[in-house]
N, C-alpha and C. Protein backbone atom coordinates (compact mmCIF):
# COMPACT_ATOMS: atom_id res chain seq x y z
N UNK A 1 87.26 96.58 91.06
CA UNK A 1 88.69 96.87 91.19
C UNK A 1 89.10 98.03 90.30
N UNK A 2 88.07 98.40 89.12
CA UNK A 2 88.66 99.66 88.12
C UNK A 2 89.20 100.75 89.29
N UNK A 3 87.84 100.88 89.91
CA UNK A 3 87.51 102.21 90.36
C UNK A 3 88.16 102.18 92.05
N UNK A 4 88.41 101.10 92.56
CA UNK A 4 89.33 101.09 93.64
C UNK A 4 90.27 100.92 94.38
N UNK A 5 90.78 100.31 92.45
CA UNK A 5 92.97 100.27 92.69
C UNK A 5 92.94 99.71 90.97
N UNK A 6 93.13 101.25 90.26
CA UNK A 6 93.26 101.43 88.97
C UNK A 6 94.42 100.46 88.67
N UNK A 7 94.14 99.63 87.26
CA UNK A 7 95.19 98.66 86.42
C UNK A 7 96.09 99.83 86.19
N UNK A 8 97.16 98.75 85.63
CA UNK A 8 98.27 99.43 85.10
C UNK A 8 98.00 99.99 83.66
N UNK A 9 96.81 99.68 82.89
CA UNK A 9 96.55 100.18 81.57
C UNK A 9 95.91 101.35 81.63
N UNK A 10 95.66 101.68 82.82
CA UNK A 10 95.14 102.80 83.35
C UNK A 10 95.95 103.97 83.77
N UNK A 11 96.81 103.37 84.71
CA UNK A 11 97.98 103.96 85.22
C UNK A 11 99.15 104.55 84.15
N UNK A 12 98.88 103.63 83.05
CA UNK A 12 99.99 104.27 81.92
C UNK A 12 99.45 105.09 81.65
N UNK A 13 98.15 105.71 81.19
CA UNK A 13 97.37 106.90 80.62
C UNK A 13 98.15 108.39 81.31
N UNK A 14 98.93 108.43 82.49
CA UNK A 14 99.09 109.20 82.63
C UNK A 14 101.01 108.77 83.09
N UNK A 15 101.65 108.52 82.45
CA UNK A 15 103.24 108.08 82.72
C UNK A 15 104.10 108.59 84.31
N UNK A 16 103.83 109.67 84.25
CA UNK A 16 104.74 110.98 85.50
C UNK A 16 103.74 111.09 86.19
N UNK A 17 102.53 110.50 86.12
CA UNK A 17 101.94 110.70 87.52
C UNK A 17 102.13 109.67 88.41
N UNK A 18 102.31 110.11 90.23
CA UNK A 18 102.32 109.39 90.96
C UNK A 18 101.29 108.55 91.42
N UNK A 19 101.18 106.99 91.55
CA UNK A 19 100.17 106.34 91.93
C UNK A 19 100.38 105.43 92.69
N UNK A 20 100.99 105.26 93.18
CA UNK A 20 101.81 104.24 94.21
C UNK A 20 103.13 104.87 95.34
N UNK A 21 103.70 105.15 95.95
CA UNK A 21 105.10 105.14 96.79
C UNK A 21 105.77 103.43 96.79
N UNK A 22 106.66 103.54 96.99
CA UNK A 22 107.64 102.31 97.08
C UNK A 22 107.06 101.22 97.52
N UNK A 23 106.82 100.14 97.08
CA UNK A 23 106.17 98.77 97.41
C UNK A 23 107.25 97.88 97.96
N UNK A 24 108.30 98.09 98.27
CA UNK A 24 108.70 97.53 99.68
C UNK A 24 109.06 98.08 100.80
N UNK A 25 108.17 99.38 101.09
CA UNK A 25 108.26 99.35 102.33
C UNK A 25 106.83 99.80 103.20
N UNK A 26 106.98 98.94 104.15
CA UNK A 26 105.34 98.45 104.54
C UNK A 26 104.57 100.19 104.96
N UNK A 27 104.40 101.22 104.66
CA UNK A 27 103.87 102.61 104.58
C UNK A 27 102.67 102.61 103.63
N UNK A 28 102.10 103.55 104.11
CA UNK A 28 100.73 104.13 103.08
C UNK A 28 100.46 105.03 103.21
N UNK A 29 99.76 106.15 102.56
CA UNK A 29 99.75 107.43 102.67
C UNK A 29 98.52 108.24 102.57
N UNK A 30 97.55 108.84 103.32
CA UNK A 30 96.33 109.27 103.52
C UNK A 30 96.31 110.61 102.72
N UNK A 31 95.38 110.45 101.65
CA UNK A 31 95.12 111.25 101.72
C UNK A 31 93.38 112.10 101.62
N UNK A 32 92.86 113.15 101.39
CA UNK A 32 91.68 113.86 101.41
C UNK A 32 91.41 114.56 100.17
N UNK A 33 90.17 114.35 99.72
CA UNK A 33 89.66 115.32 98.28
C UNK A 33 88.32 116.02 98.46
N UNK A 34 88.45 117.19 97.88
CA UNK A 34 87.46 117.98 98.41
C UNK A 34 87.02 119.20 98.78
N UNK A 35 88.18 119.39 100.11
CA UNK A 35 87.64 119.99 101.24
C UNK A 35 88.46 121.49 100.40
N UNK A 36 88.59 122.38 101.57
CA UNK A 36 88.33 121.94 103.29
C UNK A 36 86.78 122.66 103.61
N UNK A 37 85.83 122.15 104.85
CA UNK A 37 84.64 121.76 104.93
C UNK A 37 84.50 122.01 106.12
N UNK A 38 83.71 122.93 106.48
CA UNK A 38 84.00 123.33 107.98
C UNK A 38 83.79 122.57 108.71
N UNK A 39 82.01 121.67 108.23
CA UNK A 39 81.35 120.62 109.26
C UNK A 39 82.40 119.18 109.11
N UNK A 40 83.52 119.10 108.33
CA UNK A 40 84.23 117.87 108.39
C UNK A 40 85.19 117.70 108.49
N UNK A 41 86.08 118.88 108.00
CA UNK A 41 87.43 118.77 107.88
C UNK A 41 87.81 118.92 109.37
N UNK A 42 87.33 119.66 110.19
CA UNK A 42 88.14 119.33 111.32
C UNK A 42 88.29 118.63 112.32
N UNK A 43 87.00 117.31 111.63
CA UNK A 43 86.90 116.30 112.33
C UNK A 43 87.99 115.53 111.91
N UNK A 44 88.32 115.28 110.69
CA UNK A 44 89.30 114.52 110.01
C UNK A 44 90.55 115.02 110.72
N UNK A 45 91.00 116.30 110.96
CA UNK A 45 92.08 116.71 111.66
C UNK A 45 92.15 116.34 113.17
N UNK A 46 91.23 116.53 114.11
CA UNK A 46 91.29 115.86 114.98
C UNK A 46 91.76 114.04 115.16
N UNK A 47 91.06 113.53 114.32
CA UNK A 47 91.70 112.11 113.95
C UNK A 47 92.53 112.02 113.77
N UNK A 48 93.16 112.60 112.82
CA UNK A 48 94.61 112.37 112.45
C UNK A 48 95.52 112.89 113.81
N UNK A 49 95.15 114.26 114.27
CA UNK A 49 95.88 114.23 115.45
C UNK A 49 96.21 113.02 116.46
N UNK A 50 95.00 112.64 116.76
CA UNK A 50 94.62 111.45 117.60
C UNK A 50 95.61 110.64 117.89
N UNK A 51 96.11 110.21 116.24
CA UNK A 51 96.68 108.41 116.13
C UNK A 51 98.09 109.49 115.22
N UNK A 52 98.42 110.65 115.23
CA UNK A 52 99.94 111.14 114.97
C UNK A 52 100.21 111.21 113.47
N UNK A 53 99.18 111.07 112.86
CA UNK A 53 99.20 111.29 111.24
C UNK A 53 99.17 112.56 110.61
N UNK A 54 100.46 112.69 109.67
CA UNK A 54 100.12 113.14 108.93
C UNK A 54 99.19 113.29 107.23
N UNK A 55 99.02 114.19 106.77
CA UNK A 55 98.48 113.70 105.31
C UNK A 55 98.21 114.91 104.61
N UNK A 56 97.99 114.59 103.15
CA UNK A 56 97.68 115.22 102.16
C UNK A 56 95.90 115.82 102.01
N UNK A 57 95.74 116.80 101.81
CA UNK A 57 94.74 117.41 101.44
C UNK A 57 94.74 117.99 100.24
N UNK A 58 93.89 117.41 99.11
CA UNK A 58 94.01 118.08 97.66
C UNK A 58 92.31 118.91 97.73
N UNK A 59 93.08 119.96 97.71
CA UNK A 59 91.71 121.32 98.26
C UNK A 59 90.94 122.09 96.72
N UNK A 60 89.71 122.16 97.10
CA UNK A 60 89.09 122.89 96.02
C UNK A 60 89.36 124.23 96.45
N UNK A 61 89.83 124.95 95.08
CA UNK A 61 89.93 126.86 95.23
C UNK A 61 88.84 127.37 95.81
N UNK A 62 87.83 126.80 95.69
CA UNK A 62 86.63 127.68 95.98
C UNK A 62 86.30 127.43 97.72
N UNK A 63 86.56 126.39 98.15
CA UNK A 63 86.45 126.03 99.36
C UNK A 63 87.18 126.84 100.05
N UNK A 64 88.43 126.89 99.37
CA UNK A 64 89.50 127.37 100.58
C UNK A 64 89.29 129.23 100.61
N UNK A 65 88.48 129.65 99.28
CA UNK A 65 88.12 131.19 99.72
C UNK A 65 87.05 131.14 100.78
N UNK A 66 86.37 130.59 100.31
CA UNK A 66 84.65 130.47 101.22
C UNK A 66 85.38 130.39 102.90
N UNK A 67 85.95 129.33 102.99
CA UNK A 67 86.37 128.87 104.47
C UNK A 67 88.16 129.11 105.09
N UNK A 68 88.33 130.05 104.93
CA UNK A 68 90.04 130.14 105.41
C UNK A 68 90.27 130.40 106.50
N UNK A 69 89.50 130.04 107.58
CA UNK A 69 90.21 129.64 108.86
C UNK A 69 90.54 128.14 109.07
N UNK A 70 89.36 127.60 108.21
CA UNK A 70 89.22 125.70 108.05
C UNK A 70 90.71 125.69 107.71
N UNK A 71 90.69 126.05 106.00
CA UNK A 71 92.05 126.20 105.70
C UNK A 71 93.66 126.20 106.08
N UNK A 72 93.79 127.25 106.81
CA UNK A 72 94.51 127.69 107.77
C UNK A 72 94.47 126.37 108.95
N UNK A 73 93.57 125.98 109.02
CA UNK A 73 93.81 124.64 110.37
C UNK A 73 94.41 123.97 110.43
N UNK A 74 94.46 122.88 108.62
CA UNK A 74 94.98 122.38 108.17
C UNK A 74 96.50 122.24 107.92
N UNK A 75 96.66 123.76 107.49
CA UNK A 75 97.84 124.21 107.29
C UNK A 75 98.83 123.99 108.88
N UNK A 76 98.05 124.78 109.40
CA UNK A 76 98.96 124.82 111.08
C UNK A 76 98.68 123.38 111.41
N UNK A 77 98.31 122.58 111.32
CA UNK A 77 98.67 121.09 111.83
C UNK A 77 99.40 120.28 111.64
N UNK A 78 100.49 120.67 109.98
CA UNK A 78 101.48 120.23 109.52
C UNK A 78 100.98 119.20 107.95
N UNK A 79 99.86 119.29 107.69
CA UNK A 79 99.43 118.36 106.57
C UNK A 79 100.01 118.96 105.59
N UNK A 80 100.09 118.77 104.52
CA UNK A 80 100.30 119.22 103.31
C UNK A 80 99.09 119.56 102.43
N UNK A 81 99.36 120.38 101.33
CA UNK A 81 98.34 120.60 100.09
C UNK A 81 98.54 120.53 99.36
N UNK A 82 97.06 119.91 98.64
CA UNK A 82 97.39 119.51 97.04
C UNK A 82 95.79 120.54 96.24
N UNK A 83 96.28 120.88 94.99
CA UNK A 83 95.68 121.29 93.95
C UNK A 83 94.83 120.71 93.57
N UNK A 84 93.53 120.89 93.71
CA UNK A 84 92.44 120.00 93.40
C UNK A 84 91.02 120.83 92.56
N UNK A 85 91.92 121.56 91.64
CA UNK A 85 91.51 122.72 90.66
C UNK A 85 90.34 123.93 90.98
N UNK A 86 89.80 124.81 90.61
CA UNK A 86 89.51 125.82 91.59
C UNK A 86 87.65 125.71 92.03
N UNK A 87 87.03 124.66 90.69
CA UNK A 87 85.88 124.32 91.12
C UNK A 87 85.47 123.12 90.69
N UNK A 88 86.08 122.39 91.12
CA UNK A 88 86.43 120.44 91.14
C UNK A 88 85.85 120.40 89.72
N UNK A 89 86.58 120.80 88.71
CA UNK A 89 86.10 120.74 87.41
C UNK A 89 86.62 119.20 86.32
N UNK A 90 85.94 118.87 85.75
CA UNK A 90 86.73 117.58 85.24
C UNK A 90 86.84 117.50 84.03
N UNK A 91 88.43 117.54 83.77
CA UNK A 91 89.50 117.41 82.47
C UNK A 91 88.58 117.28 81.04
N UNK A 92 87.84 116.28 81.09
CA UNK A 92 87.10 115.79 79.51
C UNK A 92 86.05 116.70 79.38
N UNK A 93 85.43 117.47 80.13
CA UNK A 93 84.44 118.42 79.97
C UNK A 93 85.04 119.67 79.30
N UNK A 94 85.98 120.10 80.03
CA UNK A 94 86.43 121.40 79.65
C UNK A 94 88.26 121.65 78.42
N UNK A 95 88.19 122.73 77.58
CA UNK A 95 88.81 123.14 76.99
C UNK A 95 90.33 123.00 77.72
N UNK A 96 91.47 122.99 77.22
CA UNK A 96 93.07 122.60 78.14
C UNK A 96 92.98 124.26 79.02
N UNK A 97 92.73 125.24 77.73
CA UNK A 97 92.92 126.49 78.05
C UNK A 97 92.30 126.68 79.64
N UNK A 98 90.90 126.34 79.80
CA UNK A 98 90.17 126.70 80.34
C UNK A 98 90.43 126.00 81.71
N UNK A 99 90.88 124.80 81.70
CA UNK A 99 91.00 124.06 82.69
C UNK A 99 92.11 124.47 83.51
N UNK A 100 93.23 124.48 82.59
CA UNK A 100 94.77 125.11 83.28
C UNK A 100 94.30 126.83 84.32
N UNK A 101 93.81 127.52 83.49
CA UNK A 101 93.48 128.95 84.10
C UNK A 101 92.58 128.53 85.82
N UNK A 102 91.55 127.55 85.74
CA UNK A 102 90.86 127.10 86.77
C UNK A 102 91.72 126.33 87.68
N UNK A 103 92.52 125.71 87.16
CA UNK A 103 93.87 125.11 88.06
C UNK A 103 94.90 125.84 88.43
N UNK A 104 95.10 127.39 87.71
CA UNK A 104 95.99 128.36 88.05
C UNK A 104 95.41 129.27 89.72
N UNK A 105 94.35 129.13 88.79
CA UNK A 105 93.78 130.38 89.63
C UNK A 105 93.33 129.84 91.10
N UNK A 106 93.66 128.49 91.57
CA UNK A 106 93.36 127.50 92.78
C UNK A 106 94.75 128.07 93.43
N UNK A 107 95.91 127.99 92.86
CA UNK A 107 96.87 127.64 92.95
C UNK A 107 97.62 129.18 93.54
N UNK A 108 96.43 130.18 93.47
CA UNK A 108 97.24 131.44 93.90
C UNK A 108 96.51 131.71 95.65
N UNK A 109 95.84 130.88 95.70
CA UNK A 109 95.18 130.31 97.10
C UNK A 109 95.83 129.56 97.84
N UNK A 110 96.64 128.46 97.06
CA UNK A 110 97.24 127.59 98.36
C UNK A 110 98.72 127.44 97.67
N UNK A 111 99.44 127.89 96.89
CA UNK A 111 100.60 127.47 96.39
C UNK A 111 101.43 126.51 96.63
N UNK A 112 101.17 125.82 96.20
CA UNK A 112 101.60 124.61 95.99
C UNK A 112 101.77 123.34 95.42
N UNK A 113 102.57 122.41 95.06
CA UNK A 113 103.50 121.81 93.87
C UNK A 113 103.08 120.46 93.88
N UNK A 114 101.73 120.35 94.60
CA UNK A 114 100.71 118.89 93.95
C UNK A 114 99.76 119.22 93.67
N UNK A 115 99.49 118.34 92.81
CA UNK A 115 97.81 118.37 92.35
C UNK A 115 97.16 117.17 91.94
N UNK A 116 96.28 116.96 92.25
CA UNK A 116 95.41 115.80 92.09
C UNK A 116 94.20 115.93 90.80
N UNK A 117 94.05 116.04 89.67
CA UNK A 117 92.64 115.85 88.72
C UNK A 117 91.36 115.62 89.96
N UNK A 118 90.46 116.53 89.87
CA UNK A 118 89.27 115.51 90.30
C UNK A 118 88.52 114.83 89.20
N UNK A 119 87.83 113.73 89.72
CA UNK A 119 87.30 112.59 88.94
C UNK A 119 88.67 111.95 88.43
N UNK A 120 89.68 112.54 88.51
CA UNK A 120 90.72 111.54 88.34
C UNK A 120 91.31 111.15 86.76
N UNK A 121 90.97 112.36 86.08
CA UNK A 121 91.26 112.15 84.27
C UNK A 121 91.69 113.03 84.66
N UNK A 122 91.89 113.61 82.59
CA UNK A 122 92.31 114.79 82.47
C UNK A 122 92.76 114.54 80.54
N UNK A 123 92.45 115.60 79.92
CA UNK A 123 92.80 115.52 79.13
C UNK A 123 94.59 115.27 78.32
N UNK A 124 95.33 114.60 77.43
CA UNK A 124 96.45 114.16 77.58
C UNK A 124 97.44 115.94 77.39
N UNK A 125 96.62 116.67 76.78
CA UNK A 125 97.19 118.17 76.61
C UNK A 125 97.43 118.47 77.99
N UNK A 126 96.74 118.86 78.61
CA UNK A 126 96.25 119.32 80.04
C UNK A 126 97.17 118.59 80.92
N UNK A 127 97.40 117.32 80.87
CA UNK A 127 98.59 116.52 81.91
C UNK A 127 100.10 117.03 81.22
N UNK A 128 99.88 116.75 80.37
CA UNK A 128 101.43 117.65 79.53
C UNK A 128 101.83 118.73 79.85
N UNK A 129 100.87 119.66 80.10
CA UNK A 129 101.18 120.79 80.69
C UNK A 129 101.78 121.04 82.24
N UNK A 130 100.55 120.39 83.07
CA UNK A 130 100.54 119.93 84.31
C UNK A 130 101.71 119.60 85.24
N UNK A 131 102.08 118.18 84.35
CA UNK A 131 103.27 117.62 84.61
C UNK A 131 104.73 118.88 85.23
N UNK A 132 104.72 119.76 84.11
CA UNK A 132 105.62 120.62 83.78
C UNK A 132 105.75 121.00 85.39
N UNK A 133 104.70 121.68 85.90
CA UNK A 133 104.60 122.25 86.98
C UNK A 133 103.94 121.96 88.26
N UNK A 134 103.64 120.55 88.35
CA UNK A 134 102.82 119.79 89.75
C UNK A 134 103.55 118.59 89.43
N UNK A 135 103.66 117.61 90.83
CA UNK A 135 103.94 116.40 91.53
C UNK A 135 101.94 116.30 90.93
N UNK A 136 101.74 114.91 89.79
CA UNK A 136 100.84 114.99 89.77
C UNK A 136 100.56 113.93 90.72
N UNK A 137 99.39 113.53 91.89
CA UNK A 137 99.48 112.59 92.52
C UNK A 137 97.75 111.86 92.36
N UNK A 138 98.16 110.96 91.99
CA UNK A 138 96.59 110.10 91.64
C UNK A 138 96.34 109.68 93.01
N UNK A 139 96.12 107.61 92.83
CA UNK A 139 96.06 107.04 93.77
C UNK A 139 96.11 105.43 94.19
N UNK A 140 95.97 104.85 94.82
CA UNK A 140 96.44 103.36 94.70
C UNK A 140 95.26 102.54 95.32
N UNK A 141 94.57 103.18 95.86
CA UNK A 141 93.49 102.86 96.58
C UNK A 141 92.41 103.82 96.78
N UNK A 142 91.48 104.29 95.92
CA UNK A 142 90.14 105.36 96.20
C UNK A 142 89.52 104.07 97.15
N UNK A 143 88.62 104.82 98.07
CA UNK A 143 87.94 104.01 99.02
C UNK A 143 86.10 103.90 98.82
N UNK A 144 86.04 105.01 97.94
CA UNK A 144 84.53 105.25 97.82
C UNK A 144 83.58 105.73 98.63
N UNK A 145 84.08 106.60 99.52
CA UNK A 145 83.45 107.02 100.26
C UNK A 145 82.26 107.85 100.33
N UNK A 146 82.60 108.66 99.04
CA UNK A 146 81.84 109.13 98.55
C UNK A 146 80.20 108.78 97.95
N UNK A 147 80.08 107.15 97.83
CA UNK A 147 79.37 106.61 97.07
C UNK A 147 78.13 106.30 97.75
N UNK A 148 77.09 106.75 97.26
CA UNK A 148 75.77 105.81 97.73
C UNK A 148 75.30 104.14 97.59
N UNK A 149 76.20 103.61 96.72
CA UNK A 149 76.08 102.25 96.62
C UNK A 149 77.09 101.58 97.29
N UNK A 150 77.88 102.19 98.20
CA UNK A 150 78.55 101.69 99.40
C UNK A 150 78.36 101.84 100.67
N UNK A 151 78.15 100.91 101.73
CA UNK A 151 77.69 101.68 103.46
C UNK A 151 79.14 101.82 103.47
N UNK A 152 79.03 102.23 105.04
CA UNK A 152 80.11 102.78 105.93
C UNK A 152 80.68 100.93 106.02
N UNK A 153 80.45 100.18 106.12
CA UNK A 153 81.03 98.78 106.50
C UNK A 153 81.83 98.79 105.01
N UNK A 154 81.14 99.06 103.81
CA UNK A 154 81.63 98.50 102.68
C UNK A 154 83.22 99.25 102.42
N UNK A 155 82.85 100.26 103.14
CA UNK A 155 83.92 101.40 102.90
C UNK A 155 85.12 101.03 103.04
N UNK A 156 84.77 100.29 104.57
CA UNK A 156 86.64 100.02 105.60
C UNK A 156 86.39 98.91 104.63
N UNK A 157 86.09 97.74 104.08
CA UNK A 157 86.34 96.28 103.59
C UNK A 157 87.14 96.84 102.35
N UNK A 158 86.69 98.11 101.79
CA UNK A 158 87.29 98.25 100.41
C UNK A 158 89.03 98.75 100.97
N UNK A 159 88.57 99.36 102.13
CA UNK A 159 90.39 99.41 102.68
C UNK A 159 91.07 98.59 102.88
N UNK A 160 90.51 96.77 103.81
CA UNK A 160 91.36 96.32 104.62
C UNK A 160 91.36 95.13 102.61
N UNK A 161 90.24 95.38 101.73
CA UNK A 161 91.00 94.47 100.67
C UNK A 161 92.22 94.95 99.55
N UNK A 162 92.19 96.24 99.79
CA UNK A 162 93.36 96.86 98.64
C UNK A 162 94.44 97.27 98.98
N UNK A 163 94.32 97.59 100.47
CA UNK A 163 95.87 98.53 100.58
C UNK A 163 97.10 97.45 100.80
N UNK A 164 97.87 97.99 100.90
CA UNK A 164 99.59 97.34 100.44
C UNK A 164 100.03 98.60 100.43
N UNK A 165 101.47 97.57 100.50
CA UNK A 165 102.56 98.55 100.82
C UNK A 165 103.08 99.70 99.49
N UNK A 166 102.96 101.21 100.12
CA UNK A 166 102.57 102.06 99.33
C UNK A 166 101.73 102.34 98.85
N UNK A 167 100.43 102.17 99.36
CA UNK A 167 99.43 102.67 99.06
C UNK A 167 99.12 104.13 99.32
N UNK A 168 98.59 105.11 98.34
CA UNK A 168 98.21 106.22 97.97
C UNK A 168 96.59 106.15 98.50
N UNK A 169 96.40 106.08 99.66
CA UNK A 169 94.75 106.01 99.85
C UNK A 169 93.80 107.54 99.91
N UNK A 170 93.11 107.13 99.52
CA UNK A 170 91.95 108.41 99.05
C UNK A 170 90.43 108.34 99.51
N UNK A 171 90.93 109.30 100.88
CA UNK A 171 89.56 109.64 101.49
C UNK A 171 88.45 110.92 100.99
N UNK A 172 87.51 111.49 101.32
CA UNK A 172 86.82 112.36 100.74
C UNK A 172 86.69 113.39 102.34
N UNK A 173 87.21 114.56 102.53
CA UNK A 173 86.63 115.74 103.50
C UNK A 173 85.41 115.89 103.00
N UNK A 174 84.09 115.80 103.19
CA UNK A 174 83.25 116.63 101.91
C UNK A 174 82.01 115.73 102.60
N UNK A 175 80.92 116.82 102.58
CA UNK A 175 79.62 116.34 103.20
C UNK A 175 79.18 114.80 102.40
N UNK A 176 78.91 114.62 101.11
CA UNK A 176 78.12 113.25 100.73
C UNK A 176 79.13 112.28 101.23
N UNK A 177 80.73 112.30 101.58
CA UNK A 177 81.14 111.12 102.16
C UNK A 177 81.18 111.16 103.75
N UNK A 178 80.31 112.02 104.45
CA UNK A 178 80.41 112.08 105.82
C UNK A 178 79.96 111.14 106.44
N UNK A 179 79.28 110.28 106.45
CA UNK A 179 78.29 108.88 107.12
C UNK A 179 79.09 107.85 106.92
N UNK A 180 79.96 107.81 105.52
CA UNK A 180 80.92 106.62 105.50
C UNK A 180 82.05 106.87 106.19
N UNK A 181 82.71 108.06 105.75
CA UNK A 181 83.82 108.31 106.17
C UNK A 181 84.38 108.41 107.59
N UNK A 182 83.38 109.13 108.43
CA UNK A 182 83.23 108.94 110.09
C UNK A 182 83.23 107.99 110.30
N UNK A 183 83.22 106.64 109.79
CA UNK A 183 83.37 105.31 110.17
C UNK A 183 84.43 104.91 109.97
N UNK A 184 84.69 104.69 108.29
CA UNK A 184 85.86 104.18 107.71
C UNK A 184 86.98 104.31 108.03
N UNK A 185 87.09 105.93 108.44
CA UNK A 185 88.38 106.65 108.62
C UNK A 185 89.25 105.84 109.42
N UNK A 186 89.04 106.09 111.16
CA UNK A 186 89.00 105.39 112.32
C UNK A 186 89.55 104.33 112.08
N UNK A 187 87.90 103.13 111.92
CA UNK A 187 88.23 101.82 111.71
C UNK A 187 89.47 101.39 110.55
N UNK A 188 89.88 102.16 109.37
CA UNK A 188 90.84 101.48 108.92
C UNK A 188 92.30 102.18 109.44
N UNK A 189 92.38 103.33 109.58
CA UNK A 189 93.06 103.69 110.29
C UNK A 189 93.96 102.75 111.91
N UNK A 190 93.05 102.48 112.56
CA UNK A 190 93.29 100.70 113.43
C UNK A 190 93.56 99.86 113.08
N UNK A 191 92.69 99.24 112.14
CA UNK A 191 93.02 97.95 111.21
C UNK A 191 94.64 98.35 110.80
N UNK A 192 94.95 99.56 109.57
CA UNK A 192 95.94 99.37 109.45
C UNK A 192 97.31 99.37 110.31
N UNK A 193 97.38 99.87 111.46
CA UNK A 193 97.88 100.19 112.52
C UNK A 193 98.78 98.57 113.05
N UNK A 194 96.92 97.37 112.81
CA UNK A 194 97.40 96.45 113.39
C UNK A 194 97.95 95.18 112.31
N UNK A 195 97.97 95.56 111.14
CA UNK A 195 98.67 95.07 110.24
C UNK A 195 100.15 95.57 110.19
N UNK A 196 100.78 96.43 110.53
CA UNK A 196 102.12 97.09 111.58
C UNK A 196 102.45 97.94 109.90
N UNK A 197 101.56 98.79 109.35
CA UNK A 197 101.64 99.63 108.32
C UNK A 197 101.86 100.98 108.92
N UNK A 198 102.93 101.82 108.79
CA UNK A 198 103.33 103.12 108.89
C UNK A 198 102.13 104.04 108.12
N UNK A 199 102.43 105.13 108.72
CA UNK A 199 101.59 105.99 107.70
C UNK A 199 102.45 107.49 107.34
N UNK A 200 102.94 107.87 106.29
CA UNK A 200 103.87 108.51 105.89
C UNK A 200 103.39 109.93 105.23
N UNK A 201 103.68 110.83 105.28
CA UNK A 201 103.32 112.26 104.17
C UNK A 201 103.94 112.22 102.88
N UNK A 202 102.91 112.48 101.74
CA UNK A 202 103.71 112.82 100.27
C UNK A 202 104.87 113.69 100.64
């Protein structure tokens, strides 16, 4: 449960960041880390077309130079973007200085006023700063998609056991979660559908 619907002693570590939407009203909110990915992301967009969803994409800088028509797909489909620093760098490794400039310099690529930490820290300087100038948006439910010690079955179970109302869910665009995620997506996507859960944009 640390790692796939963070405590509240967790959740305080960062005060002004978002990790939840309103818990009474039955909605949840998709979103993607990662991308954008040529061989995936526009599978994920097609899906979402599919079943009328919108969602969040928190994009690596480097992706979105490499691939800007992917980019651009995204964009024209109505999703939103989030800041997902310029080479998925993580907070406790690197200097505030160094990290902010790598989160700046993402940010002259897709401009825009969320951002997500990858790995999901960040140093308490670095969020101080942050804060100032991003909707920081965590999450309420990571799914693990990403993970080798999860199948594609374990994936949707970690969906249909955590989400609730306002859930912040967190999928992966990105090749190592492609085998789970082509499953998970879908199937919880239905599941939640038939639990009569909305699905809403940050």
């Amino acid at each position: 449960m640390f790692i796939e619907q963070p405590p509240e002693i967790i959740r305080a570590l960062y005060p002004k960041a978002i990790w939840r939407m309103a818990s009474d009203e039955k909605a949840v909110y998709l979103t993607f880390d990662d991308g954008p990915i040529p061989e995936i992301t526009p599978w994920v967009l097609d899906v979402l077309d599919n079943y009328d969803i919108k969602a969040t994409f928190f994009m690596v800088g480097n992706n979105v130079c490499k691939y800007p028509d992917t980019f651009r797909m995204v964009v024209e489909r109505g999703h939103r973007i989030g800041n997902h620093t310029f080479n998925h760098i993580r907070g406790f490794e690197f200097p505030t200085e160094n990290y902010l400039a790598n989160t700046d310099k993402a940010n002259e690529t897709m401009k825009t006023d969320l951002f997500r930490p990858p790995h999901g820290h960040m140093r308490w300087a670095q969020y101080h700063v942050l804060k100032k100038y991003y909707k920081i948006i965590m999450w309420d439910l990571v799914t693990r998609d990403y993970s080798k010690r999860v199948n594609r079955e374990q994936v949707f179970e970690i969906v249909k056991k955590y989400a609730r109302n306002g859930s912040i869910i967190t999928f992966h665009d990105s090749l190592k979660a492609e085998k789970n995620m082509k499953y998970a997506l879908p199937h919880s996507i239905e599941w939640l559908k038939e639990q009569g859960y909305a699905f809403k944009l940050l």
